[in-house]
C-alpha atoms as a PDB file:
ATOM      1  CA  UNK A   1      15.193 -14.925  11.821  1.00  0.00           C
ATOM      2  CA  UNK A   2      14.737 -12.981   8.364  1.00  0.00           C
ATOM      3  CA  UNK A   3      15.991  -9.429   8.889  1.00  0.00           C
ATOM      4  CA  UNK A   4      14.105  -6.459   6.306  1.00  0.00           C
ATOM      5  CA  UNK A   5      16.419  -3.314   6.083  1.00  0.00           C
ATOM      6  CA  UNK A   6      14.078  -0.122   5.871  1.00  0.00           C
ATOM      7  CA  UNK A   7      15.832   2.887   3.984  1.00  0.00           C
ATOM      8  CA  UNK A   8      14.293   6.163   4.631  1.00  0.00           C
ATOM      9  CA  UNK A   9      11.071   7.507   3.974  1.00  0.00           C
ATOM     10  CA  UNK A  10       9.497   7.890   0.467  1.00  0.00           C
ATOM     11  CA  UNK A  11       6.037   7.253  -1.445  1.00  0.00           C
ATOM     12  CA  UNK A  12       4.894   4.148  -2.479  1.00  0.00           C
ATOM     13  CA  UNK A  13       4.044   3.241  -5.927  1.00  0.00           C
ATOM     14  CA  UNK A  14       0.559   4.178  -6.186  1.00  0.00           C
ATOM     15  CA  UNK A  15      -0.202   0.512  -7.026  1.00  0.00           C
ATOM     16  CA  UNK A  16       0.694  -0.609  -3.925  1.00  0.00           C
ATOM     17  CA  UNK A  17      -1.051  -3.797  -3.164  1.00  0.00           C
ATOM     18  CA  UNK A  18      -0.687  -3.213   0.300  1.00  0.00           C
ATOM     19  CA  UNK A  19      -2.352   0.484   0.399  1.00  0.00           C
ATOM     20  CA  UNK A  20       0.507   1.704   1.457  1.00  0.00           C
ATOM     21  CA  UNK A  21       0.994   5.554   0.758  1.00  0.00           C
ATOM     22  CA  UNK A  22       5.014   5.619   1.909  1.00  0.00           C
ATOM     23  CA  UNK A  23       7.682   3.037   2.418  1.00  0.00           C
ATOM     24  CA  UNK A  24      10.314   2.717   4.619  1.00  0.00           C
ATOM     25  CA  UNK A  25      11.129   3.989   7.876  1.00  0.00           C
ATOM     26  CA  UNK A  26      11.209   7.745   9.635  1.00  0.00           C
ATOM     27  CA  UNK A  27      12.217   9.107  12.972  1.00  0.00           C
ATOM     28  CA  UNK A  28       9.843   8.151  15.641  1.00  0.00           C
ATOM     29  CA  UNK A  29       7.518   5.804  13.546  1.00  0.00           C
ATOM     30  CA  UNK A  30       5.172   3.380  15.956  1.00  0.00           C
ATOM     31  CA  UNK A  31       6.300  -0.567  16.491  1.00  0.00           C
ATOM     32  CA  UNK A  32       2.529  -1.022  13.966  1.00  0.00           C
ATOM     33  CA  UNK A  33       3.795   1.809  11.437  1.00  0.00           C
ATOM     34  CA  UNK A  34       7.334  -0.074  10.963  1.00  0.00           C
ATOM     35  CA  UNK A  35       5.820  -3.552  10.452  1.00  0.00           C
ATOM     36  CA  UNK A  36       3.240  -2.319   8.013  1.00  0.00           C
ATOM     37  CA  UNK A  37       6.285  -0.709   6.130  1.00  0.00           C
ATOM     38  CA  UNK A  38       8.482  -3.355   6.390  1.00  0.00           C
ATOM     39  CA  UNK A  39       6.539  -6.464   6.082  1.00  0.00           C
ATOM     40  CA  UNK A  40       6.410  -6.187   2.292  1.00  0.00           C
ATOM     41  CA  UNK A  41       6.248  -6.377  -0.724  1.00  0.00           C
ATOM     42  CA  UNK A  42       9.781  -8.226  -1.573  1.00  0.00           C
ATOM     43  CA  UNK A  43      11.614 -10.279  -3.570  1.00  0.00           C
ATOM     44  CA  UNK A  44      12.403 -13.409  -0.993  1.00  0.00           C
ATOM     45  CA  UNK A  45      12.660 -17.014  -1.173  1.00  0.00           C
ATOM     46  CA  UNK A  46       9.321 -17.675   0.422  1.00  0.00           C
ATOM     47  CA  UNK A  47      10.190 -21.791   1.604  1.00  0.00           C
ATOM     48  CA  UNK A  48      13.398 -19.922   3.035  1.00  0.00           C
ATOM     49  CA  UNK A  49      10.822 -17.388   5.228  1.00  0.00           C
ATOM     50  CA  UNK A  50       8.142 -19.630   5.565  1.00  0.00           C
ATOM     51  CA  UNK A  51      11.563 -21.497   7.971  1.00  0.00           C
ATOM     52  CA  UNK A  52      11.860 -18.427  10.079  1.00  0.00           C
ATOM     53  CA  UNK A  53      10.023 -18.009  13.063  1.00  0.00           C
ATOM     54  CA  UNK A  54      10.499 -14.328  13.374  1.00  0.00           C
ATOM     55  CA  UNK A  55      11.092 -11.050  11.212  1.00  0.00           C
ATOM     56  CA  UNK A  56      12.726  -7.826  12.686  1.00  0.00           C
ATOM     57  CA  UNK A  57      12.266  -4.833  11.157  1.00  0.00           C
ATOM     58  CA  UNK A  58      15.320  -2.396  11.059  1.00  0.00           C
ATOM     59  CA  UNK A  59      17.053   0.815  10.035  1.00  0.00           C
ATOM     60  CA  UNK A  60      19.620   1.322   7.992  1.00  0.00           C
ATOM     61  CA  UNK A  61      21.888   2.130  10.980  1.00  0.00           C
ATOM     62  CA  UNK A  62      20.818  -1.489  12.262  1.00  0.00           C
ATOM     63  CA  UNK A  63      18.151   0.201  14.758  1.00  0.00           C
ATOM     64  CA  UNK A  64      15.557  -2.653  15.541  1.00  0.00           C
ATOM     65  CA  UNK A  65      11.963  -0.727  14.714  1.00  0.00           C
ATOM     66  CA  UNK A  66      10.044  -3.976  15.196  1.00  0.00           C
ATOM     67  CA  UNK A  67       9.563  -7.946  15.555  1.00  0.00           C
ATOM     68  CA  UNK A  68       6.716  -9.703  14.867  1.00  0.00           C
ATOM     69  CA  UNK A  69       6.060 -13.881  14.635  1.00  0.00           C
ATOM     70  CA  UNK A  70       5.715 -14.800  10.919  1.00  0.00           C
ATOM     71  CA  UNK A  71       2.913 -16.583  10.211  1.00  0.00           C
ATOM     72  CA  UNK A  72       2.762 -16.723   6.627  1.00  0.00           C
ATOM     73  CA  UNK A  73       3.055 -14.690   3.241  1.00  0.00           C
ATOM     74  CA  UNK A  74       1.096 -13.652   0.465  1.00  0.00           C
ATOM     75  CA  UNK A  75       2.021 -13.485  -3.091  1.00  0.00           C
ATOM     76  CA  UNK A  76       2.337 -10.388  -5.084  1.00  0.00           C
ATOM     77  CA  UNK A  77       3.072 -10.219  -8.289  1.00  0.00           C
ATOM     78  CA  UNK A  78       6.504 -11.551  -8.199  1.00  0.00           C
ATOM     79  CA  UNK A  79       7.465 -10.614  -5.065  1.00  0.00           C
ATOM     80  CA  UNK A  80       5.790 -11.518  -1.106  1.00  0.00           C
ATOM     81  CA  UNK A  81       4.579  -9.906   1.807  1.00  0.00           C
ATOM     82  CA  UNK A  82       4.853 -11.156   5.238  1.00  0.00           C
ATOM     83  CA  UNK A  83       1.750 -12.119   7.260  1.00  0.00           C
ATOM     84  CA  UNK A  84       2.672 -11.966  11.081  1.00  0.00           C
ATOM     85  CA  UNK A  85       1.712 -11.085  14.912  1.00  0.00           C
ATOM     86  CA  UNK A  86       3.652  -7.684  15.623  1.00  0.00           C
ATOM     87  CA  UNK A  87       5.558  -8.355  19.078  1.00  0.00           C
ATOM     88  CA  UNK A  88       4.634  -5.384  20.420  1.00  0.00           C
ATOM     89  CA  UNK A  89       6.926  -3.639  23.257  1.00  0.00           C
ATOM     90  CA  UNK A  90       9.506  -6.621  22.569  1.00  0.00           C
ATOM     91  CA  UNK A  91      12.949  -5.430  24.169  1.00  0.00           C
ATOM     92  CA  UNK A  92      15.067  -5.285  21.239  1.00  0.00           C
ATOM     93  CA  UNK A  93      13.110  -2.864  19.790  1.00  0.00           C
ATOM     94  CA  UNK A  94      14.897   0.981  20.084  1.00  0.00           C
ATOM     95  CA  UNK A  95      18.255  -1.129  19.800  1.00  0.00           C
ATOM     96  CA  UNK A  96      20.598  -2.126  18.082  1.00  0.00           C
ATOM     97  CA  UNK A  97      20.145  -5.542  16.546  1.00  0.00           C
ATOM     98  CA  UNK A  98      22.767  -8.121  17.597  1.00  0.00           C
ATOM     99  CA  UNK A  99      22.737  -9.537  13.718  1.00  0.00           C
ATOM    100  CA  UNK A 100      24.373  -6.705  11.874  1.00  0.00           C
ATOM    101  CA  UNK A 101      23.082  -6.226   8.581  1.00  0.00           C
ATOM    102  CA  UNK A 102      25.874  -6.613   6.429  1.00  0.00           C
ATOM    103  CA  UNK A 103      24.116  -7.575   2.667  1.00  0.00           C
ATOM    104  CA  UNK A 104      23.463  -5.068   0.113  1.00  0.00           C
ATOM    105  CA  UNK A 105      20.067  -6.463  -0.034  1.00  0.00           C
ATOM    106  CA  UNK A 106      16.968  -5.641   2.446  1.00  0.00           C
ATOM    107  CA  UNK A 107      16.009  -9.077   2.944  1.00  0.00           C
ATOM    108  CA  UNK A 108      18.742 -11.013   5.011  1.00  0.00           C
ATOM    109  CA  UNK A 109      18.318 -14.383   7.039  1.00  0.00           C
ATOM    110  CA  UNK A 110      19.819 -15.288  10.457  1.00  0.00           C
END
């Protein structure tokens, strides 16, 4: 499983080249809203999550927002964005995920 750590809340670049207009994660936010936040746009080994078979979206507080099948990546810039089928209403999300995210960077694998 790869593992994305949202912090809170803030604009995006305007550049985005996901037309995003904020990143990261706020109270309440839809299963869609965190995957659309969360799937991109990192700096990730892309053979490495091209391996996984899922991604899971979560807070900083280890709060699982979202899961969703990875089915590829695209390439931006120097950095990736996750293609995948959100999971939606999959159980673990509104929990706590049972692969604490202990790495000081937001892209972990399990």
């Amino acid at each position: 499983m790869l593992q994305i750590q949202l912090g809170r809340e803030r604009p995006a670049d305007p550049d985005d080249s996901l037309g995003r207009r904020t990143i990261g994660w706020h109270p309440g936010m839809t299963e869609t809203q965190a995957w659309q936040a969360g799937r991109g746009i990192w700096k990730f080994n892309a053979d490495r999550a091209l391996a996984q078979e899922e991604a899971q979206i979560i807070t900083t507080d280890g709060e699982v927002l979202a899961v969703a099948k990875i089915t590829g990546i695209t390439k931006h810039g120097d950095r990736y964005a996750l293609e995948g089928e959100l999971l939606l209403g999959d159980p673990r999300v509104g929990k706590p995920t049972e692969t604490p995210h202990r790495s000081r960077n937001s892209v972990a694998y399990f």
